[in-house]
C-alpha atoms as a PDB file:
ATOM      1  CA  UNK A   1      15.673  11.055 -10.098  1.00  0.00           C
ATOM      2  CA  UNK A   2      13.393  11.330  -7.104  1.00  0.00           C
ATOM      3  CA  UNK A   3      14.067   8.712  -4.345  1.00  0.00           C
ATOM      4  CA  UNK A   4      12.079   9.406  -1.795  1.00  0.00           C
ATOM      5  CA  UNK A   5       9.835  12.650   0.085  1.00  0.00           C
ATOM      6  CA  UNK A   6       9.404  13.669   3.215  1.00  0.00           C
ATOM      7  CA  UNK A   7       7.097  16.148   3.786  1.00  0.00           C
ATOM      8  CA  UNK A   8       3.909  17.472   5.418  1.00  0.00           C
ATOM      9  CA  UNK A   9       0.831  15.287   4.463  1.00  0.00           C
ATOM     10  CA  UNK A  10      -1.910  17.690   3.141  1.00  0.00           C
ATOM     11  CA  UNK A  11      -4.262  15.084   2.306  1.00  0.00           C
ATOM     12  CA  UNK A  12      -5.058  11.815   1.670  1.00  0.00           C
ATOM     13  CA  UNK A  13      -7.440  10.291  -0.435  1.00  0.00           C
ATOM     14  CA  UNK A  14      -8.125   6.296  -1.589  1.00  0.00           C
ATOM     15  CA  UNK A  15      -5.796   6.126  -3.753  1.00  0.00           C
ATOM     16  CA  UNK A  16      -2.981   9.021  -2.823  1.00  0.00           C
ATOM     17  CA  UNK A  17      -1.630  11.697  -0.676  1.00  0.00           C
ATOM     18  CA  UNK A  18      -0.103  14.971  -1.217  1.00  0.00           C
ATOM     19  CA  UNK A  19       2.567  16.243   0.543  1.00  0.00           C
ATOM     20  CA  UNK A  20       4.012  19.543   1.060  1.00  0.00           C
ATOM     21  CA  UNK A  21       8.002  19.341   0.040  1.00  0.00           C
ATOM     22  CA  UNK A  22       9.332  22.627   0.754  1.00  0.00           C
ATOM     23  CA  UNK A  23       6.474  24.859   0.264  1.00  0.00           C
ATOM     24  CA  UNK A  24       6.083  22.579  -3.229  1.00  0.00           C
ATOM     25  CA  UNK A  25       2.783  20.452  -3.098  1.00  0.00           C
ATOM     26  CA  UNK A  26       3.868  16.513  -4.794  1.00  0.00           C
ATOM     27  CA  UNK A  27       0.328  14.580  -5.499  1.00  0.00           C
ATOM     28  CA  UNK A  28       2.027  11.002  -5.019  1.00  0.00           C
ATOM     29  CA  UNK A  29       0.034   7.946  -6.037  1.00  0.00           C
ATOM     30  CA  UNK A  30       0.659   5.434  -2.875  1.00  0.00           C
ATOM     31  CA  UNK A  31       0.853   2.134  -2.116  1.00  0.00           C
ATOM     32  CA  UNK A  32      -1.622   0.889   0.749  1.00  0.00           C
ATOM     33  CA  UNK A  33       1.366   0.541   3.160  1.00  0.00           C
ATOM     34  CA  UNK A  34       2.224   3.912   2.179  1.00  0.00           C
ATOM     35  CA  UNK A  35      -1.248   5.264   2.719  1.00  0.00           C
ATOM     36  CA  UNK A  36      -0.630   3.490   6.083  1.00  0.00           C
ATOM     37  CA  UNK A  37       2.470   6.493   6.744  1.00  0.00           C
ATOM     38  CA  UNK A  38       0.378   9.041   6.007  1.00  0.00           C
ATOM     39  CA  UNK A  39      -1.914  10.877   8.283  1.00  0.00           C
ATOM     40  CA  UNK A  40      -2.616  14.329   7.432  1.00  0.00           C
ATOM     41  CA  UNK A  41      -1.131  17.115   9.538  1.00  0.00           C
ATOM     42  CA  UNK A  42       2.063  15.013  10.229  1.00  0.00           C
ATOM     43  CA  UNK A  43       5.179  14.996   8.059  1.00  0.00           C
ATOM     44  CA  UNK A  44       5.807  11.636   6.291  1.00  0.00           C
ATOM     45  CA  UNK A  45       8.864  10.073   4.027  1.00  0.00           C
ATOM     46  CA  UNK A  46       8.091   8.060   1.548  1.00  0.00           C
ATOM     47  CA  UNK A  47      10.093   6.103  -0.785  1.00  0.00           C
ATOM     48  CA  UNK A  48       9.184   7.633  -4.795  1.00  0.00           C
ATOM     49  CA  UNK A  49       9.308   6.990  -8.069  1.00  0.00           C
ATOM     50  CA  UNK A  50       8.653   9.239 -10.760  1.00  0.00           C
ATOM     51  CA  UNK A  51       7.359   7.800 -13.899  1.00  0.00           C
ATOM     52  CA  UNK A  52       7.890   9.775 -17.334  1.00  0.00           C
ATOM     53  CA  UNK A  53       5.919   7.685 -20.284  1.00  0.00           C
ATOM     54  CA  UNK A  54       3.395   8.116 -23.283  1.00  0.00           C
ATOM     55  CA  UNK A  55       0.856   8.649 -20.990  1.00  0.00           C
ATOM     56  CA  UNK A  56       2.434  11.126 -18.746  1.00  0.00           C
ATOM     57  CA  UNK A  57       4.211  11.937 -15.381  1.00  0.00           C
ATOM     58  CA  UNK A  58       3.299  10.061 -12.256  1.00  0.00           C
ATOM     59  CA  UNK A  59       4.842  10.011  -8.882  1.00  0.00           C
ATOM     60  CA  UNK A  60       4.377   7.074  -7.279  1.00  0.00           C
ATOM     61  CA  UNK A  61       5.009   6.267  -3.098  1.00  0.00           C
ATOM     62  CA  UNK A  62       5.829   3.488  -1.468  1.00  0.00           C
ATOM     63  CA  UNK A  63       6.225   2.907   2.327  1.00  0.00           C
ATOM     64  CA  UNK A  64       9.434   1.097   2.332  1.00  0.00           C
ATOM     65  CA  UNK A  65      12.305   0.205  -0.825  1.00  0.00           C
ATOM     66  CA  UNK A  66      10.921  -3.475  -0.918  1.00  0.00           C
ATOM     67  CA  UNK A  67       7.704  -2.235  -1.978  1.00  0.00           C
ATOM     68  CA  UNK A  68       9.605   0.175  -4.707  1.00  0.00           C
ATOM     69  CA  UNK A  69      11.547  -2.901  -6.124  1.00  0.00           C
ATOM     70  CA  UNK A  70       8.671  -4.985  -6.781  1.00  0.00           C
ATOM     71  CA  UNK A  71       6.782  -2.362  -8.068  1.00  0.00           C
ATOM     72  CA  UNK A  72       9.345  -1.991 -10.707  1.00  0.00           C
ATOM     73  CA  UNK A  73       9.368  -5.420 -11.030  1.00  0.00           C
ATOM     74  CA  UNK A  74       5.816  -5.892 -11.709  1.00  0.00           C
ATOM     75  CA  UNK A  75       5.436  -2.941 -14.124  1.00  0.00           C
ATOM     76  CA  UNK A  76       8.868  -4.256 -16.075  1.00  0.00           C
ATOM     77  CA  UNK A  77       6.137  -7.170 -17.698  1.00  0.00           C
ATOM     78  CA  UNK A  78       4.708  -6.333 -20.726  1.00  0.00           C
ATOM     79  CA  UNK A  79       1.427  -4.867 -20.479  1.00  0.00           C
ATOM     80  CA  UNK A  80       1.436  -3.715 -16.921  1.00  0.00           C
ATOM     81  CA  UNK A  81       1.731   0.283 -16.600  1.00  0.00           C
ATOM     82  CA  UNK A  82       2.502   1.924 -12.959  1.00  0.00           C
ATOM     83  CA  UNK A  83      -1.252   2.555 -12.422  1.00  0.00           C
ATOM     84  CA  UNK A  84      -2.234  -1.150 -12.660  1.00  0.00           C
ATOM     85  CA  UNK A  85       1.352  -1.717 -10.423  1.00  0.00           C
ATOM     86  CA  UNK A  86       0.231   0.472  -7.711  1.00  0.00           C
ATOM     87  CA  UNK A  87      -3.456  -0.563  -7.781  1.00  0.00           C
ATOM     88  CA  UNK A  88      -1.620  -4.417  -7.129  1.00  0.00           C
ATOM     89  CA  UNK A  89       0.048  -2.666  -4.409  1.00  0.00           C
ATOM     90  CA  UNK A  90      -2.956  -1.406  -3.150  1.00  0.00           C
ATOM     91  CA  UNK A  91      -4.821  -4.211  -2.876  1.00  0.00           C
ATOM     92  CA  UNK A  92      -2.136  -6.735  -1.367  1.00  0.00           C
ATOM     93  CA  UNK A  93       1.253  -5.934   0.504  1.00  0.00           C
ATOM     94  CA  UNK A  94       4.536  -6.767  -0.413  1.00  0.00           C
ATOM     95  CA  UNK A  95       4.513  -9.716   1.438  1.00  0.00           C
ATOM     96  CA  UNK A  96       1.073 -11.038   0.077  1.00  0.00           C
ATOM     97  CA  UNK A  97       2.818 -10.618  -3.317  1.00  0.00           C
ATOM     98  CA  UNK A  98       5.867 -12.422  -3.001  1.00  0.00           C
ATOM     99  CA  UNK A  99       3.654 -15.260  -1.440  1.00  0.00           C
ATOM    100  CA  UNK A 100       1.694 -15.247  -3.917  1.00  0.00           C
ATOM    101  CA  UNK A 101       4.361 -15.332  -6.409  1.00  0.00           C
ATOM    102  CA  UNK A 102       6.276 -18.454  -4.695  1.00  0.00           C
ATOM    103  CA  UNK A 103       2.943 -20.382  -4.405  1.00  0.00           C
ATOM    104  CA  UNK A 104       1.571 -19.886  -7.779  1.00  0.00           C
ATOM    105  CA  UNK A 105      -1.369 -18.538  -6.384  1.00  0.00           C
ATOM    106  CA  UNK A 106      -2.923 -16.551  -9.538  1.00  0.00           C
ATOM    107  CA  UNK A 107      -6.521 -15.816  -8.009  1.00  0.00           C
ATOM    108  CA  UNK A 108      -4.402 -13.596  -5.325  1.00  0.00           C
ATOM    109  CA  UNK A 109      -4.046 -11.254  -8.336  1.00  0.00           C
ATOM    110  CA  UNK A 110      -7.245 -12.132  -9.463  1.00  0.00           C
ATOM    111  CA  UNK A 111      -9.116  -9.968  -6.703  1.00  0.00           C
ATOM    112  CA  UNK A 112      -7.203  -7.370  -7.850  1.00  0.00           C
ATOM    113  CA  UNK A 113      -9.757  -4.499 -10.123  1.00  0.00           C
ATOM    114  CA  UNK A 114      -8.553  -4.784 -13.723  1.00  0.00           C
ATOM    115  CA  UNK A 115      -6.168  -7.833 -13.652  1.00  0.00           C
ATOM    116  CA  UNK A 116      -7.638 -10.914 -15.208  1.00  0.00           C
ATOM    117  CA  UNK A 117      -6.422 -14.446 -15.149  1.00  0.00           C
ATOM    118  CA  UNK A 118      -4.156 -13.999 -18.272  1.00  0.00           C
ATOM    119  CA  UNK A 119      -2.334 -11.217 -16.448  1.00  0.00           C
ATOM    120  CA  UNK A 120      -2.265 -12.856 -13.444  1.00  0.00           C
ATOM    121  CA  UNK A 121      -0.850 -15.738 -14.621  1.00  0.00           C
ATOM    122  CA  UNK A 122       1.798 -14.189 -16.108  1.00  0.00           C
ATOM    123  CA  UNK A 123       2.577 -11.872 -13.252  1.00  0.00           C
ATOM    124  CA  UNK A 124       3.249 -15.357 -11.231  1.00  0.00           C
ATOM    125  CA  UNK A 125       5.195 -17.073 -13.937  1.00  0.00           C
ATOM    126  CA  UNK A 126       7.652 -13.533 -14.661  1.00  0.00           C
ATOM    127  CA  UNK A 127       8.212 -12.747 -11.267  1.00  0.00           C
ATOM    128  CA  UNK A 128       9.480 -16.045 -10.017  1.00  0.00           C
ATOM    129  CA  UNK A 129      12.508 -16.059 -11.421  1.00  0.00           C
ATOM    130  CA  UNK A 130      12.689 -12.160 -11.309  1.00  0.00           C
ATOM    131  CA  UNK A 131      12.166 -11.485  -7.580  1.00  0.00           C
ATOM    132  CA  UNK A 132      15.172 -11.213  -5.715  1.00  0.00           C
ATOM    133  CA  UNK A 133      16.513 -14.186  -3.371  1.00  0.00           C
ATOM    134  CA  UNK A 134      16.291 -12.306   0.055  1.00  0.00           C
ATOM    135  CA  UNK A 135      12.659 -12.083  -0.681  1.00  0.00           C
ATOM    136  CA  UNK A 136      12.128 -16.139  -0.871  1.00  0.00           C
ATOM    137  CA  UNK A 137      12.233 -15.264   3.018  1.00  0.00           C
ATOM    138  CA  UNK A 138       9.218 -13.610   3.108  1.00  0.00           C
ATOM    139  CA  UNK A 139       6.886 -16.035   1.324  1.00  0.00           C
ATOM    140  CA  UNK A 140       7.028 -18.395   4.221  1.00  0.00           C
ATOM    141  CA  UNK A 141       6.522 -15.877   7.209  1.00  0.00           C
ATOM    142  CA  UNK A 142       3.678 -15.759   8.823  1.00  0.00           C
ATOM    143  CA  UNK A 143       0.876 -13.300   7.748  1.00  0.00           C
ATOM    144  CA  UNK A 144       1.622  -9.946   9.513  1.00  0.00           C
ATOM    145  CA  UNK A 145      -0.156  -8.507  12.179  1.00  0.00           C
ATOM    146  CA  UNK A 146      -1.646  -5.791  10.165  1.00  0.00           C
ATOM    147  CA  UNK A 147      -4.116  -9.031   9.165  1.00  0.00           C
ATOM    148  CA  UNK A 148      -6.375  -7.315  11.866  1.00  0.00           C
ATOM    149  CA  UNK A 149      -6.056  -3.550  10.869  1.00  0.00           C
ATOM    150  CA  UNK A 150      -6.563  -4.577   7.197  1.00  0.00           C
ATOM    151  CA  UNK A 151      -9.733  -6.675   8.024  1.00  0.00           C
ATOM    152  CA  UNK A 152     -11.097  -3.426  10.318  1.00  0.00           C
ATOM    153  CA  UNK A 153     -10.167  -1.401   7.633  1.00  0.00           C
ATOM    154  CA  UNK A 154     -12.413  -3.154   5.270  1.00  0.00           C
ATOM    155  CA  UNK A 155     -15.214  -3.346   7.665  1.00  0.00           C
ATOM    156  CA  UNK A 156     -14.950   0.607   8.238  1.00  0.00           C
ATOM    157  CA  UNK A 157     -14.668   1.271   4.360  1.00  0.00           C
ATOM    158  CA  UNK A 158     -17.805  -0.928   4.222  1.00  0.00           C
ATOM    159  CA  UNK A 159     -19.506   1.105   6.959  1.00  0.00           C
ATOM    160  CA  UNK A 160     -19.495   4.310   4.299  1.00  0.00           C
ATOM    161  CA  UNK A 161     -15.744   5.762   5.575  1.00  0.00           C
ATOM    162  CA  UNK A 162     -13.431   7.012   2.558  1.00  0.00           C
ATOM    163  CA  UNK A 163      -9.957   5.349   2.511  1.00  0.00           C
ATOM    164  CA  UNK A 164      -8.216   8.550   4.078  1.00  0.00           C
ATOM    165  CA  UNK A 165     -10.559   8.849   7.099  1.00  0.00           C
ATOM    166  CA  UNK A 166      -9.892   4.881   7.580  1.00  0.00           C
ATOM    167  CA  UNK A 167      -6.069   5.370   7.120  1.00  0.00           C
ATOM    168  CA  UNK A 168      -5.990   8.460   9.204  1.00  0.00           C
ATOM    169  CA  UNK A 169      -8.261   6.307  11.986  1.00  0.00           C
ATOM    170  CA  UNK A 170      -5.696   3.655  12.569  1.00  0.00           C
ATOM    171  CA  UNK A 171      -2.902   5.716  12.119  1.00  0.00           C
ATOM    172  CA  UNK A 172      -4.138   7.938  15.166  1.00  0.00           C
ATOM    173  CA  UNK A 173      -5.094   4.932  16.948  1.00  0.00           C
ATOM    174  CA  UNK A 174      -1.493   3.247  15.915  1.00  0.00           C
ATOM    175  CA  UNK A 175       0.442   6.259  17.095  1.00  0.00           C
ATOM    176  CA  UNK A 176      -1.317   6.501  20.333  1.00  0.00           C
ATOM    177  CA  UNK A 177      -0.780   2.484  21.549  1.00  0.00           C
ATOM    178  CA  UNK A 178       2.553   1.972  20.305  1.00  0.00           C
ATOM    179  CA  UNK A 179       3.460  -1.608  20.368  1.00  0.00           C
ATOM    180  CA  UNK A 180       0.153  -2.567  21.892  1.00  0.00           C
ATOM    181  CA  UNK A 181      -1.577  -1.697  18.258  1.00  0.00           C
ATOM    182  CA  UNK A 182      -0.750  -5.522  16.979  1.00  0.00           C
ATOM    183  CA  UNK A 183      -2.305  -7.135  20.059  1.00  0.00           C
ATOM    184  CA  UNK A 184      -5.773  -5.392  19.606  1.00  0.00           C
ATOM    185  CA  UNK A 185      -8.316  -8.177  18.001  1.00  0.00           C
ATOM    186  CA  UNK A 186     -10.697  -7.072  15.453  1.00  0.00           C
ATOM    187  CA  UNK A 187     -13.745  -5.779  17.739  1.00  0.00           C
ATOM    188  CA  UNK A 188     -10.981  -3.370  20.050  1.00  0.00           C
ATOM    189  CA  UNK A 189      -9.355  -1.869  17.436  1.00  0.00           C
ATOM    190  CA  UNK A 190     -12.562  -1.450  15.540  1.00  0.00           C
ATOM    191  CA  UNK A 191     -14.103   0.288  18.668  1.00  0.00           C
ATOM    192  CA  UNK A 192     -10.818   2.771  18.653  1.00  0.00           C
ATOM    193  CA  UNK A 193     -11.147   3.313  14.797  1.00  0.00           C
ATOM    194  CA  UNK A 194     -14.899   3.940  15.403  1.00  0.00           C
ATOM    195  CA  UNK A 195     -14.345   6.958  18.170  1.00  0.00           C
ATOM    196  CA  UNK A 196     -11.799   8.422  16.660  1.00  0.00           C
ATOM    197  CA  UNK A 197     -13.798   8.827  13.277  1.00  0.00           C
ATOM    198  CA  UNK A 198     -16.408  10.091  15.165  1.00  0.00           C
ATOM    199  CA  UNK A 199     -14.515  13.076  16.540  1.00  0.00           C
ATOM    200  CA  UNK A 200     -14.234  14.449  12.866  1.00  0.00           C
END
């Protein structure tokens, strides 16, 4: 079984990457905080999951094991295949989810393309008492810092940039500042995002 790659990022697109594995080339469906890890030209690990089912082989990424265990979670209800798991996992973090989860909060999942209330609501009520105690933690911290770089990221995306330019914006602009990247407010950080997408 295939736990994890670590590679050379070859591309990245909206909705995956592909890495180069030992001259092999793995197309690996990501999560948006895997996305985050990935900025073409640099190697990357990612945590993985391949999927073997009626429909076919996937390899799915994640950027951390938390993110792989409620993946698993999620696509363990009935109904819910690893495309719809990853597309939750693209549109809110781990930590959105298990907030969501502890508060009920079914329009969270809601905003997310093909889930409908019905889903939703059963996505809250299953993973309640399916989600493992150390992450009760997490539904009560405080939203993470990445708040801004999402918020920028939807700005850019809205601006005309593809999801791998974006990622590969803020990952250049991450990289350079260090641990001054979560104390940039929206307008800096979208100014950095901004001139390094121009240099392309």
């Amino acid at each position: 079984m295939i736990r994890s790659l670590c590679g050379e990022v070859l591309s990245v697109t909206e909705t995956s990457a592909v890495l180069d594995v030992g001259g092999l080339g793995f197309d690996v469906l990501c999560s948006r905080g895997a996305l985050a890890l990935c900025l073409p030209g640099e190697r990357a690990r990612l945590t993985a999951y391949l999927q073997i089912s009626e429909a076919g082989v996937a390899l799915f990424g994640f950027a951390n094991e938390t993110e792989r265990e409620i993946f698993l979670k999620i696509t363990a209800i009935k109904g819910i295949g690893g495309r719809t798991g990853m597309t939750i996992l693209s549109v809110l973090s781990a930590d959105e989810i298990v907030r969501a989860v502890s508060l009920s909060d079914v329009n969270a999942f809601v905003r997310v393309p093909g889930v409908g209330r019905k889903t939703a609501e059963r996505i809250c009520f299953e993973l309640k008492n399916s989600l493992p105690k150390e992450f009760a933690s997490m539904a009560g911290a405080p939203s993470p810092p990445s708040r801004v770089a999402d918020t920028v990221g939807d700005a850019l995306r809205s601006l005309g940039f593809g999801q791998g330019d974006v990622v590969g914006a803020l990952s250049v602009v991450r990289a350079a500042l260090g641990g001054d990247f979560d104390k940039l407010n929206e307008e800096s950080l979208l100014k950095a995002a901004l001139k390094e997408l121009q240099r392309k």
